[in-house]
PDB file of N, CA and C in Angstrom:
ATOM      1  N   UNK A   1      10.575  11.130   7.383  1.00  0.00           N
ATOM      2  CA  UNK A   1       9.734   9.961   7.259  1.00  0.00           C
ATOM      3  C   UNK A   1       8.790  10.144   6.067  1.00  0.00           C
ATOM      4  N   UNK A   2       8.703   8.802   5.769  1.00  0.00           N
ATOM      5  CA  UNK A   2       7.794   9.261   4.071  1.00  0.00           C
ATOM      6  C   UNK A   2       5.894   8.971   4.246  1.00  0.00           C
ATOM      7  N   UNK A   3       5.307   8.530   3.266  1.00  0.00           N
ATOM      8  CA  UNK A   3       4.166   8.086   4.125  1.00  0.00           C
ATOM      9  C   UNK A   3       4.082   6.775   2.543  1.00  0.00           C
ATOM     10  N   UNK A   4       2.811   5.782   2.854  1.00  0.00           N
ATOM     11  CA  UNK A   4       2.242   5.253   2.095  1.00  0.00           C
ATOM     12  C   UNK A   4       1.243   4.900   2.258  1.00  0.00           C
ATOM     13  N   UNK A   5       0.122   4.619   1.241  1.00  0.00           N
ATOM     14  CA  UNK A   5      -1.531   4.838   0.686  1.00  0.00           C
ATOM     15  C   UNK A   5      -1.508   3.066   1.450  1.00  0.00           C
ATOM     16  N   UNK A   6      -2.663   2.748   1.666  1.00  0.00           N
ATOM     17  CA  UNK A   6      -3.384   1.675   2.101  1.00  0.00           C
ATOM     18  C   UNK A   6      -4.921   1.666   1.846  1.00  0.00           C
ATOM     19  N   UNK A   7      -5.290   0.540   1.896  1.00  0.00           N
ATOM     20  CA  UNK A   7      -6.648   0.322   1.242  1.00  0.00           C
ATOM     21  C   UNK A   7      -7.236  -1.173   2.155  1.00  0.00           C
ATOM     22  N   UNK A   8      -7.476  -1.026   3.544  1.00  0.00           N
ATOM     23  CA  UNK A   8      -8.164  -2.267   4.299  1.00  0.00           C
ATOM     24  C   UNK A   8      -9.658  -2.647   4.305  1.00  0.00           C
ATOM     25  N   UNK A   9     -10.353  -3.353   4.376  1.00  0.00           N
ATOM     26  CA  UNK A   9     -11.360  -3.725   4.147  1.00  0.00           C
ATOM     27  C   UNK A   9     -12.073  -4.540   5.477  1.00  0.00           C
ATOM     28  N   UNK A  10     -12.953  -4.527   6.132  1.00  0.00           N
ATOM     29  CA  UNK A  10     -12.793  -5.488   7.325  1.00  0.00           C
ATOM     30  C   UNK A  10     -14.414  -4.901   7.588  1.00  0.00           C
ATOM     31  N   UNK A  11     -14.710  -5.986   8.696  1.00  0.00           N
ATOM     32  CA  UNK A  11     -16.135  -6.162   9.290  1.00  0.00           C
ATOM     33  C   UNK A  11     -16.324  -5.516  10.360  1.00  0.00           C
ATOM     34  N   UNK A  12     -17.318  -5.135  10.886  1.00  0.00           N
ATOM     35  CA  UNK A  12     -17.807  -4.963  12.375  1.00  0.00           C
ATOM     36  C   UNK A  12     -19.110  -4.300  11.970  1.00  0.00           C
ATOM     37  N   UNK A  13     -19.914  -4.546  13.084  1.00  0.00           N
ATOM     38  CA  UNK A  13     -21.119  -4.233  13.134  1.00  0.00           C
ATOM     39  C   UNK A  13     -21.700  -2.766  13.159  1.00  0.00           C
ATOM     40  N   UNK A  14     -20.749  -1.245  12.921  1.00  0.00           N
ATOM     41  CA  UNK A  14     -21.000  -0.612  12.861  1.00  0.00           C
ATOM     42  C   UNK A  14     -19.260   0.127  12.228  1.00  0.00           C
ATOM     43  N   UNK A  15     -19.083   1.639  11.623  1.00  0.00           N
ATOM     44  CA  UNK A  15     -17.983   1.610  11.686  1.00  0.00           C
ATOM     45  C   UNK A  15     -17.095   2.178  12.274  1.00  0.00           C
ATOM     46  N   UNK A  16     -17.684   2.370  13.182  1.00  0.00           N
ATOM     47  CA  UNK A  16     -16.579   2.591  14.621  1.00  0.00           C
ATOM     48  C   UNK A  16     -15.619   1.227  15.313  1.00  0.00           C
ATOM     49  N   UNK A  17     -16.707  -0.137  15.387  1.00  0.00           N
ATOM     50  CA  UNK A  17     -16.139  -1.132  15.596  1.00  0.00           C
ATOM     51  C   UNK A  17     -14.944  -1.891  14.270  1.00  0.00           C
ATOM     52  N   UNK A  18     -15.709  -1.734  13.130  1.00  0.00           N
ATOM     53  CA  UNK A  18     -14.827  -1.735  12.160  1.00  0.00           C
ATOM     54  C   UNK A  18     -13.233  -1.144  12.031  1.00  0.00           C
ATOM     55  N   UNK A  19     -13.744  -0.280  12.138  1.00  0.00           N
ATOM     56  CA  UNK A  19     -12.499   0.424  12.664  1.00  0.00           C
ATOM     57  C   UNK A  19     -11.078   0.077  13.930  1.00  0.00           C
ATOM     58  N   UNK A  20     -11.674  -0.051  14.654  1.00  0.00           N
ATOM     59  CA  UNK A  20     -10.925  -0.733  15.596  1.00  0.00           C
ATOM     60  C   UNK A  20     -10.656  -1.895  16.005  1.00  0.00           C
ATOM     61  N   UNK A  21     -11.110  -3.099  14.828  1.00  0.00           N
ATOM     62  CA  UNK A  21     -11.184  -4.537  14.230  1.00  0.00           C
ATOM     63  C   UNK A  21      -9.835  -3.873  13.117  1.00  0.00           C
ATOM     64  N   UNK A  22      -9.384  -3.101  12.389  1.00  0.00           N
ATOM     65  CA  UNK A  22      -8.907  -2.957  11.028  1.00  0.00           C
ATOM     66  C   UNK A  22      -7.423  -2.693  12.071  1.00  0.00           C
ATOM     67  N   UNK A  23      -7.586  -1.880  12.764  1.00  0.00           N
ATOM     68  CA  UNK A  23      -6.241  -1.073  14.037  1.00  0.00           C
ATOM     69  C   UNK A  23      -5.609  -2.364  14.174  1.00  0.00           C
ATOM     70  N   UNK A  24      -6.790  -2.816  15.218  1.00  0.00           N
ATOM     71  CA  UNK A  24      -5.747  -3.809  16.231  1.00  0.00           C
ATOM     72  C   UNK A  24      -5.407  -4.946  15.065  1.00  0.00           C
ATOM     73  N   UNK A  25      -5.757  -5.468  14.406  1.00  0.00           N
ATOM     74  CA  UNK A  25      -5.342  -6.325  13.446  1.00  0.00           C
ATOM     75  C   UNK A  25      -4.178  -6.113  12.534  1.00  0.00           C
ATOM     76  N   UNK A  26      -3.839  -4.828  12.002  1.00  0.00           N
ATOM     77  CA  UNK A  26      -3.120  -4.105  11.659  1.00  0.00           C
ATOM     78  C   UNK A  26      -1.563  -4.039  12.725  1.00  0.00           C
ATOM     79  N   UNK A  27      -1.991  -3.623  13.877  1.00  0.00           N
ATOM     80  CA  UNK A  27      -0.854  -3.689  14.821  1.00  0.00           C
ATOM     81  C   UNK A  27      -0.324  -5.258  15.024  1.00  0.00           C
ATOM     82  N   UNK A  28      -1.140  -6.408  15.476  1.00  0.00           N
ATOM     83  CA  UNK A  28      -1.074  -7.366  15.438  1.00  0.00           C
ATOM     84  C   UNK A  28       0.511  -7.768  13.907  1.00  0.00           C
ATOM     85  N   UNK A  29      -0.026  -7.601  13.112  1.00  0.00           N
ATOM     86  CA  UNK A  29       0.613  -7.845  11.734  1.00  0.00           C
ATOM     87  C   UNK A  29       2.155  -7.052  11.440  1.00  0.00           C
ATOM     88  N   UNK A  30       1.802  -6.315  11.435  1.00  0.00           N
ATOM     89  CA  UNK A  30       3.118  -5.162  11.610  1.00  0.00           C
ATOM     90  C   UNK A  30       3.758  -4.554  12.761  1.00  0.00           C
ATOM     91  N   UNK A  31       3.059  -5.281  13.948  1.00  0.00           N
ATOM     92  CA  UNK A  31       3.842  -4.005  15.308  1.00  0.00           C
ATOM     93  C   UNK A  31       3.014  -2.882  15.670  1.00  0.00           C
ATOM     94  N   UNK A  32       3.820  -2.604  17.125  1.00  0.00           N
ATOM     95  CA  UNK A  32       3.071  -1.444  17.273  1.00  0.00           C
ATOM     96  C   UNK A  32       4.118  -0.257  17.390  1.00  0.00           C
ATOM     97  N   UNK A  33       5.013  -0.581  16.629  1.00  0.00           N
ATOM     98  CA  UNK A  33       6.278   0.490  16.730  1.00  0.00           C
ATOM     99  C   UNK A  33       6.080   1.725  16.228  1.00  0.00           C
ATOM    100  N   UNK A  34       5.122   1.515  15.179  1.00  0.00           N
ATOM    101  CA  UNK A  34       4.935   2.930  14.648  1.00  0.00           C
ATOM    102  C   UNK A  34       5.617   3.084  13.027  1.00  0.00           C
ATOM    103  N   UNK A  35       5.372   3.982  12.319  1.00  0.00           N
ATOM    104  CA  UNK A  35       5.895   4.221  11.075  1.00  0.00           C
ATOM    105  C   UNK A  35       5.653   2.843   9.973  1.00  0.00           C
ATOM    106  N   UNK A  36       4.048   2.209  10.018  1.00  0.00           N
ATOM    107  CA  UNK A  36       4.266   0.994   9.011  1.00  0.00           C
ATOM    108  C   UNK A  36       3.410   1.146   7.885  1.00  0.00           C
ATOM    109  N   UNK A  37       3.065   2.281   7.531  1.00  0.00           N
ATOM    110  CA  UNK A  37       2.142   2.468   6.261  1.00  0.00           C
ATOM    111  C   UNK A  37       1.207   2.060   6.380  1.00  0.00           C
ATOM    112  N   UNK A  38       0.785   1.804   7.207  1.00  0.00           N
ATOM    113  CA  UNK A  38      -0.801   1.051   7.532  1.00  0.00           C
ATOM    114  C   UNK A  38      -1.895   1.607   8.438  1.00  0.00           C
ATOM    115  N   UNK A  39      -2.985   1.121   8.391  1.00  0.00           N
ATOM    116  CA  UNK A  39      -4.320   2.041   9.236  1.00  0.00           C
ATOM    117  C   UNK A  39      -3.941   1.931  10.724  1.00  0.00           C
ATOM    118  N   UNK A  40      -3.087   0.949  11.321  1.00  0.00           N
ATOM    119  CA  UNK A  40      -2.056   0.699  12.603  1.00  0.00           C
ATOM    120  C   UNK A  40      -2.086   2.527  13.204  1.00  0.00           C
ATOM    121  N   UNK A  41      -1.225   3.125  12.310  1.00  0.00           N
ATOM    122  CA  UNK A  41      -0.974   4.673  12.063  1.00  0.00           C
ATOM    123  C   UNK A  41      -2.586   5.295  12.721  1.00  0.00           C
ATOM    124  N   UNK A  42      -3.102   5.327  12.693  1.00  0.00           N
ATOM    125  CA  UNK A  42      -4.370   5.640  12.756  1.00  0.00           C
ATOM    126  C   UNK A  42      -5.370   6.077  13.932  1.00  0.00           C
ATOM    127  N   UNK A  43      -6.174   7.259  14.381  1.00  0.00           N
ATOM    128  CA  UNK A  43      -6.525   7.069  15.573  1.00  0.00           C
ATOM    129  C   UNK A  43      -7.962   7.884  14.895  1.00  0.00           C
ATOM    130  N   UNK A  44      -8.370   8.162  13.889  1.00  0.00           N
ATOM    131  CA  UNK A  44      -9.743   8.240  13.557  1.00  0.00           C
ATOM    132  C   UNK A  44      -9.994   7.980  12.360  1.00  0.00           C
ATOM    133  N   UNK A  45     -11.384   8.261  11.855  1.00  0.00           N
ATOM    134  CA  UNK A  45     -11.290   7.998  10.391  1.00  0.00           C
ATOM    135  C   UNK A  45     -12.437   8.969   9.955  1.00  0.00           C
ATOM    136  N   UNK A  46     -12.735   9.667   8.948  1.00  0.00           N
ATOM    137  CA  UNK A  46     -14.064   9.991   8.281  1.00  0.00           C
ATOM    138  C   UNK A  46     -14.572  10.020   7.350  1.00  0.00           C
ATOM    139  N   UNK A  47     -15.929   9.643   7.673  1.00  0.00           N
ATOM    140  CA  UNK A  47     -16.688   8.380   6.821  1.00  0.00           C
ATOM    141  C   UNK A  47     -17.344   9.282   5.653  1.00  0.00           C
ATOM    142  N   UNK A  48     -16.792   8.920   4.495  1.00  0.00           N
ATOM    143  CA  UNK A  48     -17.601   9.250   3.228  1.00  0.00           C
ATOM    144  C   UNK A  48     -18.948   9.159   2.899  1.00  0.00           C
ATOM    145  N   UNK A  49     -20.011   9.813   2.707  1.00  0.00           N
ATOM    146  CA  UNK A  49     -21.552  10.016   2.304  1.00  0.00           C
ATOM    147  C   UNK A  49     -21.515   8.459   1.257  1.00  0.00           C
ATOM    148  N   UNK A  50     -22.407   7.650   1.398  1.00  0.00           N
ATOM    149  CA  UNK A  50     -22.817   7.193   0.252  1.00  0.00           C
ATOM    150  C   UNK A  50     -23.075   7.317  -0.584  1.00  0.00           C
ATOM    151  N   UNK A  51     -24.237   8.928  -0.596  1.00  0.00           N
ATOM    152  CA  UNK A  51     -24.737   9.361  -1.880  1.00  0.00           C
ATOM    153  C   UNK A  51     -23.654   9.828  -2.106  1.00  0.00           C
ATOM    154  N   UNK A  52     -22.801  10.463  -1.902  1.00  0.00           N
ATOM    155  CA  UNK A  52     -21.439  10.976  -2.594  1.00  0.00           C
ATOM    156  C   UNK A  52     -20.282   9.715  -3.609  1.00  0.00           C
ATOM    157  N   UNK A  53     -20.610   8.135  -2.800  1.00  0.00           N
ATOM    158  CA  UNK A  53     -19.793   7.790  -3.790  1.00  0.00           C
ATOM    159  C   UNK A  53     -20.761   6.953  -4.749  1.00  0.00           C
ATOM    160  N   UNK A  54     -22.128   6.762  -4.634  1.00  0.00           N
ATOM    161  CA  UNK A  54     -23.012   6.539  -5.855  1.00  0.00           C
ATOM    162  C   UNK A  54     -22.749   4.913  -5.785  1.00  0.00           C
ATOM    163  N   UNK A  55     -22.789   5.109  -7.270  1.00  0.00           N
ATOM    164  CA  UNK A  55     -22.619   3.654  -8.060  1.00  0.00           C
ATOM    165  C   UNK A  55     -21.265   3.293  -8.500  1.00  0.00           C
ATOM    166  N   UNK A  56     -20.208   3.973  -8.148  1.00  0.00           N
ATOM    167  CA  UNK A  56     -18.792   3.962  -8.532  1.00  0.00           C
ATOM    168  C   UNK A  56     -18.254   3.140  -7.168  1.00  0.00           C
ATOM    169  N   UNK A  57     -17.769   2.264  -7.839  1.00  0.00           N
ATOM    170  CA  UNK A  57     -16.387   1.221  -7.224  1.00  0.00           C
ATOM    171  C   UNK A  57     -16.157   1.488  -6.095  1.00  0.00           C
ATOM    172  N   UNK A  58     -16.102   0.989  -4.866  1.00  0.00           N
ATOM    173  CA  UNK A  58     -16.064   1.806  -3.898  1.00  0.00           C
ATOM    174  C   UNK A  58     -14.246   1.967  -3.397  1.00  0.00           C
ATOM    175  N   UNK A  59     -13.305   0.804  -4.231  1.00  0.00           N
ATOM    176  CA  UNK A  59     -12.171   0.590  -4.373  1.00  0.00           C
ATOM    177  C   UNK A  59     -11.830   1.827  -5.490  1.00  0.00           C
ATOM    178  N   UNK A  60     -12.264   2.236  -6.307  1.00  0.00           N
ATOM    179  CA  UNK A  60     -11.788   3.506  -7.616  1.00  0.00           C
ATOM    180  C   UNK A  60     -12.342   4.783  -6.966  1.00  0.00           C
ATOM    181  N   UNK A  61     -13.439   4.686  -5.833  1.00  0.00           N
ATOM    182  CA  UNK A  61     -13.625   6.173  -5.608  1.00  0.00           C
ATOM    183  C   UNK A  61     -12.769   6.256  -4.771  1.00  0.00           C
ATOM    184  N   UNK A  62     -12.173   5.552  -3.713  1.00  0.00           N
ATOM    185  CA  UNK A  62     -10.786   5.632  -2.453  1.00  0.00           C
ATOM    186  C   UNK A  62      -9.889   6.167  -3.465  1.00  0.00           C
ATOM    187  N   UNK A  63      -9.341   5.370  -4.649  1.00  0.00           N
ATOM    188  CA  UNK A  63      -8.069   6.033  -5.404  1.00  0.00           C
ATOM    189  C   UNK A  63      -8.445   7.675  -5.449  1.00  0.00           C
ATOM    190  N   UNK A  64      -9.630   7.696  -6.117  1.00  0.00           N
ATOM    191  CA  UNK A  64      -9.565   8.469  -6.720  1.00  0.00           C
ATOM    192  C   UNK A  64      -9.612   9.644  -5.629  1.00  0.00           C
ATOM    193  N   UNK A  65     -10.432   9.988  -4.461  1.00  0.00           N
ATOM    194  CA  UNK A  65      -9.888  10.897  -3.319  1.00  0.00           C
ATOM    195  C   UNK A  65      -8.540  11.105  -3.016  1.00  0.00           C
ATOM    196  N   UNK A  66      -7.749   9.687  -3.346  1.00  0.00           N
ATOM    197  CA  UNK A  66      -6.296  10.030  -2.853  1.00  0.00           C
ATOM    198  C   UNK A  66      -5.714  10.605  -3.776  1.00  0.00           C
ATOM    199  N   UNK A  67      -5.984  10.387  -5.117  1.00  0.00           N
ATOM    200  CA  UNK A  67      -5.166  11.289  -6.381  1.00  0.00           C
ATOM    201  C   UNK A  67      -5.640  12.495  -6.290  1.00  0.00           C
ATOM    202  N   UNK A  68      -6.886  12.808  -5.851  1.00  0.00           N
ATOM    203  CA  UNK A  68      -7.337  14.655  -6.210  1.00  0.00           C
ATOM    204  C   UNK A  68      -6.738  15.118  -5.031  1.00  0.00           C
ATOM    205  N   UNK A  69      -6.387  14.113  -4.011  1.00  0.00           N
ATOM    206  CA  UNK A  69      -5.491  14.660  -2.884  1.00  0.00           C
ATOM    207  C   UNK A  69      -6.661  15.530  -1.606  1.00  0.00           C
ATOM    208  N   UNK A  70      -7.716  14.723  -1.730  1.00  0.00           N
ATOM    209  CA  UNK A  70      -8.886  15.310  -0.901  1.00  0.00           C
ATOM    210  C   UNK A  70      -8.250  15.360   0.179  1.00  0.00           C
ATOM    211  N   UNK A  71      -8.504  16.597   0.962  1.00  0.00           N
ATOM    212  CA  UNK A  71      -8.397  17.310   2.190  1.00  0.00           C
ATOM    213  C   UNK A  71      -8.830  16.430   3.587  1.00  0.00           C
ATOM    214  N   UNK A  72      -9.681  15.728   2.876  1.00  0.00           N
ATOM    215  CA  UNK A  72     -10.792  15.005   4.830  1.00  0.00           C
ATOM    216  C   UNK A  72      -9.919  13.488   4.879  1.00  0.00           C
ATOM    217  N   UNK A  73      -8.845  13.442   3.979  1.00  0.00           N
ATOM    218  CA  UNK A  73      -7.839  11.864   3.896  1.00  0.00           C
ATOM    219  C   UNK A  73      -6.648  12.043   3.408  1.00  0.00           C
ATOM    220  N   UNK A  74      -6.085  13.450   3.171  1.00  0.00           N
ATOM    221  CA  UNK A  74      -4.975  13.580   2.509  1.00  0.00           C
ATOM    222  C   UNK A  74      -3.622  14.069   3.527  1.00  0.00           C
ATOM    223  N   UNK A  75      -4.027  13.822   4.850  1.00  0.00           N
ATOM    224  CA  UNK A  75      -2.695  13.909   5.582  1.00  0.00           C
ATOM    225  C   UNK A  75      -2.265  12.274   6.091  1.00  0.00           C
ATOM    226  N   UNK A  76      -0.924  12.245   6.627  1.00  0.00           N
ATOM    227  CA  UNK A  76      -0.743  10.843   6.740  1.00  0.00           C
ATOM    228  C   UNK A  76      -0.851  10.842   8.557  1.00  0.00           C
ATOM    229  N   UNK A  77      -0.810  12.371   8.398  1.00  0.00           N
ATOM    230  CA  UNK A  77      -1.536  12.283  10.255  1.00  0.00           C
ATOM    231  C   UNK A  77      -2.647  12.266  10.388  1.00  0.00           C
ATOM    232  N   UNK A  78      -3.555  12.404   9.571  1.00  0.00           N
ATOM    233  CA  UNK A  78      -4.907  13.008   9.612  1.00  0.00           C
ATOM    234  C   UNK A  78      -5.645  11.390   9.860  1.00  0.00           C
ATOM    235  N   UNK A  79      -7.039  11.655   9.472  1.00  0.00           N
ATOM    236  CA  UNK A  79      -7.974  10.363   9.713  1.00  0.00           C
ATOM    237  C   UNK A  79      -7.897   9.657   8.476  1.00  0.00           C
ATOM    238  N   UNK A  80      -8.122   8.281   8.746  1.00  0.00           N
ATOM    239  CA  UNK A  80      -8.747   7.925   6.947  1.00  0.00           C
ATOM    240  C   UNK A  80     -10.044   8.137   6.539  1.00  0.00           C
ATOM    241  N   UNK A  81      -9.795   7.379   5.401  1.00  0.00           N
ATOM    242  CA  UNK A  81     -11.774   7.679   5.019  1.00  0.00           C
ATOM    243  C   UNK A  81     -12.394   6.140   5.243  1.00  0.00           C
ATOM    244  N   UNK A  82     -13.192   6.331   5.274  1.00  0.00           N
ATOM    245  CA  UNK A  82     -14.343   5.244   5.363  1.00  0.00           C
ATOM    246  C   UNK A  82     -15.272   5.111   4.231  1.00  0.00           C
ATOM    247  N   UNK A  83     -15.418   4.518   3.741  1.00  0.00           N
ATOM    248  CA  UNK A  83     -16.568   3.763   2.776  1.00  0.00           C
ATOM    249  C   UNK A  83     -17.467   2.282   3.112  1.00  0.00           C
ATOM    250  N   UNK A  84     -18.811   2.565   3.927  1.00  0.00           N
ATOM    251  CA  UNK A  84     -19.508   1.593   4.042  1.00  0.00           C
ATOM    252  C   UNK A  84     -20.006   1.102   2.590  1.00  0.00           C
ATOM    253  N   UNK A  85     -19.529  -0.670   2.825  1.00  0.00           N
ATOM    254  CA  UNK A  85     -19.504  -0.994   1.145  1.00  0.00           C
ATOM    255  C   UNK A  85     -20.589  -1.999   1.207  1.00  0.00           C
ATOM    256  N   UNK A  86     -21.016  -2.751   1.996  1.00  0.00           N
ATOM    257  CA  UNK A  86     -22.734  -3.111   2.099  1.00  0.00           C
ATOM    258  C   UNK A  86     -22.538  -4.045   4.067  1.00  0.00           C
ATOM    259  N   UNK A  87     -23.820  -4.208   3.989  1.00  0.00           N
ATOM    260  CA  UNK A  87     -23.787  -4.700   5.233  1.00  0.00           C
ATOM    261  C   UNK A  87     -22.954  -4.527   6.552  1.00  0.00           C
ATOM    262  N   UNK A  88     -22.022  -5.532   6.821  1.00  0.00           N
ATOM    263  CA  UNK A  88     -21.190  -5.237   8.478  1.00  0.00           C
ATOM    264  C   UNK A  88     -19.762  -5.193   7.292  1.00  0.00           C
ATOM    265  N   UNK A  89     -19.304  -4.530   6.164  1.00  0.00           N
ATOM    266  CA  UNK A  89     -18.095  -4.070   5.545  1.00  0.00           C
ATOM    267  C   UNK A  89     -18.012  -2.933   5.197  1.00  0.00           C
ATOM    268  N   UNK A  90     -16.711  -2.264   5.718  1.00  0.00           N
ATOM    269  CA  UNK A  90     -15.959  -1.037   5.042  1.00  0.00           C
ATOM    270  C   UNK A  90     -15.032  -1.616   4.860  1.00  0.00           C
ATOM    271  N   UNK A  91     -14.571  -0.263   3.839  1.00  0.00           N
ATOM    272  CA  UNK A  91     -13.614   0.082   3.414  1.00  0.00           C
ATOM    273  C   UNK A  91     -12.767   1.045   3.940  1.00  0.00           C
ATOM    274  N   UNK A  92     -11.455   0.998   4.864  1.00  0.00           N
ATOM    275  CA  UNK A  92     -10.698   2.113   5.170  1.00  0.00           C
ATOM    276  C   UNK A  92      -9.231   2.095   4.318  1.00  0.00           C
ATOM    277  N   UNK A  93      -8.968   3.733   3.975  1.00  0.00           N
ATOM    278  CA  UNK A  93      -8.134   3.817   3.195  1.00  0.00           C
ATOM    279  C   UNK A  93      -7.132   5.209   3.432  1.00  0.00           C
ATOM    280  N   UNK A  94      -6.383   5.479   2.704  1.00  0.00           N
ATOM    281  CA  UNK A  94      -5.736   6.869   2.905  1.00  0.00           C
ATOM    282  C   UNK A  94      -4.633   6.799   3.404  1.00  0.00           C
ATOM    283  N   UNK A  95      -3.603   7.601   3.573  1.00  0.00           N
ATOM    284  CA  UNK A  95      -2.180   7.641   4.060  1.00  0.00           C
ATOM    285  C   UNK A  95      -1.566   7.476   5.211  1.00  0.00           C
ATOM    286  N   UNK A  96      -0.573   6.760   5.485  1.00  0.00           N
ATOM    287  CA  UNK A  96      -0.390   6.334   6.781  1.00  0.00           C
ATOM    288  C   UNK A  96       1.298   6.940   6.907  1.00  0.00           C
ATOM    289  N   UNK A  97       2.026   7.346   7.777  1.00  0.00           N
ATOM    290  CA  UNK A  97       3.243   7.504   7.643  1.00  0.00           C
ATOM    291  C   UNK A  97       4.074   5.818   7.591  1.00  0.00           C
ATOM    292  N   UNK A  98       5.254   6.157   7.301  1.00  0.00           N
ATOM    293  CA  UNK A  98       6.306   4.773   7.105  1.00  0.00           C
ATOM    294  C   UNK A  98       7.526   5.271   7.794  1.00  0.00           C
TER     295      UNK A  98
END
């Protein structure tokens, strides 16, 4: 089985709920069969420092964790990352199996 990168974006009032607004919506769309490249795949996530991603894109710092192949998002079993991008929005991203 191979994997592929995803990049969801979605609301909830904290990002735990976010999170599980991005899942079930995700399953909804694709199934719940399993293997769809998507945050579906998914049963945690961990959340990136703000001060860590600054003033940079919060869409170019996700790439860019996935190209240096960061460790805390770089399995397609593992969690994704999280990026709170202002108010009730993140960003979840990182590898999902297919």
């Amino acid at each position: 089985m191979g994997a592929h990168t995803f990049f969801t974006r979605v609301s909830g009032t904290d990002a735990d709920t976010a999170f599980r607004n991005a899942v079930a919506d995700a399953k909804y769309l694709h199934g719940h069969a399993g293997y769809t490249g998507t945050i579906a795949e998914k049963t945690s996530f961990t959340q990136i420092p703000a001060d860590e991603v600054g003033d940079t894109d919060p869409d170019d710092y996700a790439s860019q964790l996935i190209e240096e192949q960061d460790p805390r998002i770089d399995s397609k079993w593992g969690p994704a990352g999280c990026i709170h991008i202002e108010d009730d929005t993140y960003l979840f991203f990182g590898w999902a199996s297919t």
